[in-house]
Each structure stands twice: as C-alpha cells, then as structure tokens.
N, C-alpha and C. Protein backbone atom coordinates (compact mmCIF):
# COMPACT_ATOMS: atom_id res chain seq x y z
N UNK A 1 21.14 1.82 -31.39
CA UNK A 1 20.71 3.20 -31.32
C UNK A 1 21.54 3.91 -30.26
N UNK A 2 21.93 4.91 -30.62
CA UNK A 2 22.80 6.10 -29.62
C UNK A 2 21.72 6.53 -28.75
N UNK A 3 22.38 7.01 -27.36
CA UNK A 3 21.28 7.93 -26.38
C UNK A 3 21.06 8.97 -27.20
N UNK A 4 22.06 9.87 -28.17
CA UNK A 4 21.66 11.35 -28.72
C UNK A 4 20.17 10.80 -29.68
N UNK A 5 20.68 9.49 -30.50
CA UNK A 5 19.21 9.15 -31.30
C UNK A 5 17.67 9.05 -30.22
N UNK A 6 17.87 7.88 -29.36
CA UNK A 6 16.68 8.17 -28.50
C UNK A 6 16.27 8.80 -28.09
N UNK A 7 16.90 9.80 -27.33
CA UNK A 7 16.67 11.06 -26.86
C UNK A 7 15.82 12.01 -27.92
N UNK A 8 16.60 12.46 -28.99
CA UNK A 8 15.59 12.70 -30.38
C UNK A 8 14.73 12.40 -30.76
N UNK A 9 14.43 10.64 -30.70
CA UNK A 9 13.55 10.34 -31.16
C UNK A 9 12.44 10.87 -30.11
N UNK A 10 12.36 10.74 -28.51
CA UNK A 10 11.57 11.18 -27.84
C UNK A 10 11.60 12.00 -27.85
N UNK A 11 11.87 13.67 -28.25
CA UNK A 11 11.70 14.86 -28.13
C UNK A 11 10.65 15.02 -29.24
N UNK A 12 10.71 13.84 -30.61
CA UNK A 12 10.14 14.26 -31.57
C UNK A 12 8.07 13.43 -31.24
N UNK A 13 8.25 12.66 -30.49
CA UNK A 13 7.09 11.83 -30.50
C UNK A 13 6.61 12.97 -29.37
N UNK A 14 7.11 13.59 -27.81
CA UNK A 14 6.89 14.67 -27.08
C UNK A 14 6.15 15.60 -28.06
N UNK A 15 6.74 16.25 -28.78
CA UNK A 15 6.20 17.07 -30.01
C UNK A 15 4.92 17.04 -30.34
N UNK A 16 4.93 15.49 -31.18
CA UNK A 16 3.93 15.07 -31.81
C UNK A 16 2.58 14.72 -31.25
N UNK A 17 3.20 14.62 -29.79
CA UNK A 17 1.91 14.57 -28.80
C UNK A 17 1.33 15.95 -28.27
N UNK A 18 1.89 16.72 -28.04
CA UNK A 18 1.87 18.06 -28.17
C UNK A 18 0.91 18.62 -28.94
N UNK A 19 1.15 18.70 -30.40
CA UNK A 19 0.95 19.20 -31.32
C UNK A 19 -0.31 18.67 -31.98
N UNK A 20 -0.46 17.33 -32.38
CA UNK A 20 -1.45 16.41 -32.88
C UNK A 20 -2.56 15.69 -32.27
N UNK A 21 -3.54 15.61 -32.49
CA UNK A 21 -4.67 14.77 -31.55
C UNK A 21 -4.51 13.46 -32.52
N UNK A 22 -4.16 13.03 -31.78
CA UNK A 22 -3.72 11.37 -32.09
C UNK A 22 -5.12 10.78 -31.68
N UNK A 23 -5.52 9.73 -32.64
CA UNK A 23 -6.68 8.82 -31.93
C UNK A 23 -6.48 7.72 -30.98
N UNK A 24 -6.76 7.23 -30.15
CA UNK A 24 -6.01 6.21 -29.60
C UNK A 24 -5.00 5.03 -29.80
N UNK A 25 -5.25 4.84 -30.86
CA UNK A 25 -4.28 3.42 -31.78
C UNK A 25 -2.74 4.19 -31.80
N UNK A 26 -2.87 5.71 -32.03
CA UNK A 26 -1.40 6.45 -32.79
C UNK A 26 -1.24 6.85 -30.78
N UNK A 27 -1.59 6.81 -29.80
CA UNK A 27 -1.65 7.81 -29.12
C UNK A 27 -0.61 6.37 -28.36
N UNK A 28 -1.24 5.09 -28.13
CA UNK A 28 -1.30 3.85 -27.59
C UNK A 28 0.08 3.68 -28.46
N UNK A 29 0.80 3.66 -29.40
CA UNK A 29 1.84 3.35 -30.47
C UNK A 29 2.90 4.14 -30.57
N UNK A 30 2.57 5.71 -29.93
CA UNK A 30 3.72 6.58 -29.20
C UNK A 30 4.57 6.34 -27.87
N UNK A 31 3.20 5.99 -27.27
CA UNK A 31 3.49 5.70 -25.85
C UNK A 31 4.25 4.82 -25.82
N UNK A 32 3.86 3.76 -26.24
CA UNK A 32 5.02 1.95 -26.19
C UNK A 32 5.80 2.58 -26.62
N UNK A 33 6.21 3.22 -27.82
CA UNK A 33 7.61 3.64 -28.00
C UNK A 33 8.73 4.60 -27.48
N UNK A 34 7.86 5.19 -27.02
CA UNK A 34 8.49 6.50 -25.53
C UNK A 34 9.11 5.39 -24.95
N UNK A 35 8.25 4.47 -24.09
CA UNK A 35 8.34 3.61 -22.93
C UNK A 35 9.91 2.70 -23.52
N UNK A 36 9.85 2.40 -24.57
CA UNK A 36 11.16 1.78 -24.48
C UNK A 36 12.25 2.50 -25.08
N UNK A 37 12.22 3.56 -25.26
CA UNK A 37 13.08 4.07 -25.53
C UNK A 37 13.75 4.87 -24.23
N UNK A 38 12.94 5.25 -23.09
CA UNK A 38 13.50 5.19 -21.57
C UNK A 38 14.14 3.81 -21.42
N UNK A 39 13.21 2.89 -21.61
CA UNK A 39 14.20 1.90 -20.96
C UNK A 39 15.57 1.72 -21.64
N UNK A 40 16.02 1.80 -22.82
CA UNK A 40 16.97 2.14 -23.57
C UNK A 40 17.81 3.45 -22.80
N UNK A 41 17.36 4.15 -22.88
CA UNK A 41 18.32 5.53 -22.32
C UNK A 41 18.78 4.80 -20.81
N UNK A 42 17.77 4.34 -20.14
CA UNK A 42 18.38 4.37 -18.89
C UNK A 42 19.42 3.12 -18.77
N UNK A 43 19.45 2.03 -19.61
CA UNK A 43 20.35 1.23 -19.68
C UNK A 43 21.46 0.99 -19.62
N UNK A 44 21.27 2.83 -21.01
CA UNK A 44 23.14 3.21 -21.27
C UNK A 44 23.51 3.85 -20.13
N UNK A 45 22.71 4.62 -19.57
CA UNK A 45 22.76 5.43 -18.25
C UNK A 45 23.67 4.73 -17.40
N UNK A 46 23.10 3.60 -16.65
CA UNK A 46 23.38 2.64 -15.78
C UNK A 46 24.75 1.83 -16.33
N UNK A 47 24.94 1.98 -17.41
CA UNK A 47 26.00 1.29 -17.69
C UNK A 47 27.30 2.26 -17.80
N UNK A 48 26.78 3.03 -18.49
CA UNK A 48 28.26 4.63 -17.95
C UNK A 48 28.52 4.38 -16.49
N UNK A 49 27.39 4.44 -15.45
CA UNK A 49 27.25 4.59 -14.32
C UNK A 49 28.14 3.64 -13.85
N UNK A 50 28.32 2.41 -14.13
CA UNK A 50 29.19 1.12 -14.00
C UNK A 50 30.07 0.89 -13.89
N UNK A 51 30.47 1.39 -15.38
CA UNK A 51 32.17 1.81 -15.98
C UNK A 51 32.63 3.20 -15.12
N UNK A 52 32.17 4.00 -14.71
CA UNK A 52 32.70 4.90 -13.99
C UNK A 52 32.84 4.47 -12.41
N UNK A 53 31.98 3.67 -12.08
CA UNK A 53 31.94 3.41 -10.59
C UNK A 53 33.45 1.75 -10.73
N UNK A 54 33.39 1.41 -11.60
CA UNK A 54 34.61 0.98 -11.89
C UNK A 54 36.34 1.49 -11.90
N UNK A 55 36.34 2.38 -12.71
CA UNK A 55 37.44 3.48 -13.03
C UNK A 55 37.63 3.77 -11.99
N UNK A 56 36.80 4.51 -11.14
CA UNK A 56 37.01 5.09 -9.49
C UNK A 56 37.44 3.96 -8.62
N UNK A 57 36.91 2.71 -8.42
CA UNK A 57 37.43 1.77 -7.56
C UNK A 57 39.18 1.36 -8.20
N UNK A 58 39.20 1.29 -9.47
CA UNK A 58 40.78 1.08 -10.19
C UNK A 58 41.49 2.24 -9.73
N UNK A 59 41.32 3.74 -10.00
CA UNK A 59 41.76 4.95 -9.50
C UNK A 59 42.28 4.73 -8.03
N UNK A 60 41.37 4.00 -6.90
CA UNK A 60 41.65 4.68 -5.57
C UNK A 60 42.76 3.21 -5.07
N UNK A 61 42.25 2.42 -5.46
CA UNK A 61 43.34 0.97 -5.69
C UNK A 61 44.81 1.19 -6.20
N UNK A 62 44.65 1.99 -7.58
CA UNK A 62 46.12 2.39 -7.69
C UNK A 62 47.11 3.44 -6.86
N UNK A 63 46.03 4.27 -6.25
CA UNK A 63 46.98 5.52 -5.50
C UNK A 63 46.71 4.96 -3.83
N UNK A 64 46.08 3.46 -3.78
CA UNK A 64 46.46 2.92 -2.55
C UNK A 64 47.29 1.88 -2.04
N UNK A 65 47.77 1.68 -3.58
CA UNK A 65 48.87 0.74 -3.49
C UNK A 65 49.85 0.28 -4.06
C-alpha cells in the first residue's frame, strides 16, 4: 500500500466516523484499522527520514573529501 492509499483510506474511515453512528463492532473495526494504517504511514515516514538522513551524511562526506 502507498502512503497516498493510506492516507485515503484514513480520510475515508475519518468521514465515516463523522458522518455515521457506527455501533460498536463497526466503530471497534474502524479504529484497528486507522491504528494500523498510522503505523504504516509512519513507517514509510521514518524510512524517507533514513534515506535522507543518509544522502546528507554521503553529501557532506563527499564535499569533505
């Protein structure tokens, strides 16, 4: 799954919580899926975060030596 998909997908369950009175079973079955779909976003997050904090250490290495 892409961050643009997760991201979507949570804007659309946000919505749906919004909008719908969910009974607890649908309310309890959004939530778990919000919940990992952060942990998903923040994964890729942290991993851009990685590769860039990488690039920068290669960057300052090459124009230091």
């Amino acid at each position: 799954m892409t961050y643009a998909d997760a991201i979507a997908e949570l804007e659309a369950i946000l919505a749906q919580l919004q909008e719908v009175p969910a009974d607890i079973d649908q309310l309890h079955a959004r939530v778990a899926r919000a919940e990992t779909l952060v942990v998903a976003c923040r994964e890729q997050l942290r991993g851009v975060e990685d590769a860039l904090k990488k690039l920068d250490h290669s960057s300052r290495q090459e124009l230091e030596g």
